[in-house]
Protein backbone atom coordinates (compact mmCIF):
# COMPACT_ATOMS: atom_id res chain seq x y z
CA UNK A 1 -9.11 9.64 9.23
CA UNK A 2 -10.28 6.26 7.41
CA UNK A 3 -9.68 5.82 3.92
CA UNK A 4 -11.36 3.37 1.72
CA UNK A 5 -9.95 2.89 -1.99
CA UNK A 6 -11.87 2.22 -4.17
CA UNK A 7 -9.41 2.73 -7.27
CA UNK A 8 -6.21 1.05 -6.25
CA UNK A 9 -4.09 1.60 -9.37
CA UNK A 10 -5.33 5.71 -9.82
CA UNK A 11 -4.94 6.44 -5.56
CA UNK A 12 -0.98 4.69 -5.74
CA UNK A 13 -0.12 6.39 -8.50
CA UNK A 14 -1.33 9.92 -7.56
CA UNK A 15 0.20 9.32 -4.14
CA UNK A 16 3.24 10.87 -5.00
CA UNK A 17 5.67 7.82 -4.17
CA UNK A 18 9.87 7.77 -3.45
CA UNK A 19 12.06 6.22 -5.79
CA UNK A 20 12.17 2.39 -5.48
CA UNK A 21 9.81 -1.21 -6.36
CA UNK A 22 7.55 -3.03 -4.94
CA UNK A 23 4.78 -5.92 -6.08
CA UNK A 24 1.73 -6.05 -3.74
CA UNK A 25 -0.74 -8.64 -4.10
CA UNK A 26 -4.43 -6.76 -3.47
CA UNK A 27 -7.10 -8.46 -2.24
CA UNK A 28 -10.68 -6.31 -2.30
CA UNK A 29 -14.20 -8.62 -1.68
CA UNK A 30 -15.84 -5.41 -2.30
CA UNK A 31 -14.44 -3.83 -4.96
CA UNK A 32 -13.15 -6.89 -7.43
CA UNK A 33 -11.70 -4.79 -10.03
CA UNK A 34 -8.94 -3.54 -7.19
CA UNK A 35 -7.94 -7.08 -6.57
CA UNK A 36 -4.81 -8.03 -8.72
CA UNK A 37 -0.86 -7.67 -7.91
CA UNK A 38 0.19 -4.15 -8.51
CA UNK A 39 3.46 -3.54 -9.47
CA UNK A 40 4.63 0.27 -7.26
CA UNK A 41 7.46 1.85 -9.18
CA UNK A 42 9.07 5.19 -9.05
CA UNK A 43 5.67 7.40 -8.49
CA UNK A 44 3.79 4.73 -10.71
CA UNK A 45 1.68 1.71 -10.34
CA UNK A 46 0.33 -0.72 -12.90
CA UNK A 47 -0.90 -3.96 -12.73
CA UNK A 48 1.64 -6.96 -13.29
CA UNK A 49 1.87 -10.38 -13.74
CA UNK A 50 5.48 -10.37 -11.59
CA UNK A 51 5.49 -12.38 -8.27
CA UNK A 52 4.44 -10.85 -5.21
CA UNK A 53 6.52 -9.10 -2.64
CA UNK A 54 3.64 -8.62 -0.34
CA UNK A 55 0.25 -9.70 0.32
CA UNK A 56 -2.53 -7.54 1.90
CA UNK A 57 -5.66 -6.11 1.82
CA UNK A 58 -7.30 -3.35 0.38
CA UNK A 59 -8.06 -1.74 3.95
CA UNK A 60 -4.42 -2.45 4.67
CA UNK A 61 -3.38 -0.70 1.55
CA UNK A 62 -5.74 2.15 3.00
CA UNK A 63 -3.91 2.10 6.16
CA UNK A 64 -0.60 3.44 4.69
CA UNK A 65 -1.91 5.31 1.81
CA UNK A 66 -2.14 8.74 4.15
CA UNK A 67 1.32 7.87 6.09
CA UNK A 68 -0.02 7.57 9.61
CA UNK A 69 0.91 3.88 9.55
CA UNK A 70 3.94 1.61 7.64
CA UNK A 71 4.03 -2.38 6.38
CA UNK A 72 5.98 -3.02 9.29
CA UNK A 73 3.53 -1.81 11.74
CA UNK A 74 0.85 -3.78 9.35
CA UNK A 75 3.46 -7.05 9.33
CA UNK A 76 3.69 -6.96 13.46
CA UNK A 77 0.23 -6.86 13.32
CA UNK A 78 -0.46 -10.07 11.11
CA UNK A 79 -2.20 -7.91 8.57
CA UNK A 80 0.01 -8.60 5.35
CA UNK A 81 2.41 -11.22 4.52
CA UNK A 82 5.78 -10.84 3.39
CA UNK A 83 6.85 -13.18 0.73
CA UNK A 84 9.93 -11.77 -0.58
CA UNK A 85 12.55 -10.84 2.19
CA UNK A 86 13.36 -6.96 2.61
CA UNK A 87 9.97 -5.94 1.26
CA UNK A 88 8.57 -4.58 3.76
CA UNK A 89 11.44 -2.05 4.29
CA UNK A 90 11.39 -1.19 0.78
CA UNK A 91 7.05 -0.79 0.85
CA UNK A 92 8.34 1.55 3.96
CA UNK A 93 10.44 3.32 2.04
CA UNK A 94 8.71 3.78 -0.94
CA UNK A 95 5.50 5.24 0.84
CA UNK A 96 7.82 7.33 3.33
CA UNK A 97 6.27 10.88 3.67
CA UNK A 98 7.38 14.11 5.55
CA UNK A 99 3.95 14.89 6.71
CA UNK A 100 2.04 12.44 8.96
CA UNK A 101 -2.23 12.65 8.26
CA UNK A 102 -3.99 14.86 10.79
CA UNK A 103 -7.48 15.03 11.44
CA UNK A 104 -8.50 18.36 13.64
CA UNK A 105 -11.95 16.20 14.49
CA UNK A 106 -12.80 14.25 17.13
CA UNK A 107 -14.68 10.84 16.84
């Protein structure tokens, strides 16, 4: 599956997140009004003025929004940038899910 979001702050907080906080710095050329640091607390997210734990995308954002891929797997692949130390394993945690995406299609 490919996911595009085109509401950052609605999709994280309707994602139904774990306990914990993280500030990700969104960048969208598409969509403008995505691109701003959200702050991702507790089943939450709001836009905030705090520094930035981590800096991707919005397509990276997309990546782990369904589980099928973490911010480490994202880091290793140069697609986000950690600024603060330990935020990636906190983004990990915080997005964990029990149920990996699965698509019964073909492409």
């Amino acid at each position: 599956q490919w996911i595009r979001l085109v509401d950052v702050g609605a999709a994280l907080a309707a994602r139904g997140l774990r306990e914990g906080e993280v500030v990700l710095d969104v960048g969208d050329e598409l969509c403008p009004w995505n691109g701003a640091r959200w702050r991702v607390a507790d089943g939450s997210a709001e836009r905030t003025t705090a520094p930035a734990e981590l800096r991707l995308d919005v397509a990276a954002v997309g990546s782990v929004y369904l589980g099928g891929f973490t911010f480490e797997g994202l880091r290793w692949a140069g697609r986000l940038e950690e600024l603060k130390p330990g935020a990636v394993a906190r983004a990990d945690e915080l997005f964990r899910t029990e149920r990996l995406p699965w698509c019964p299609e073909l492409f």
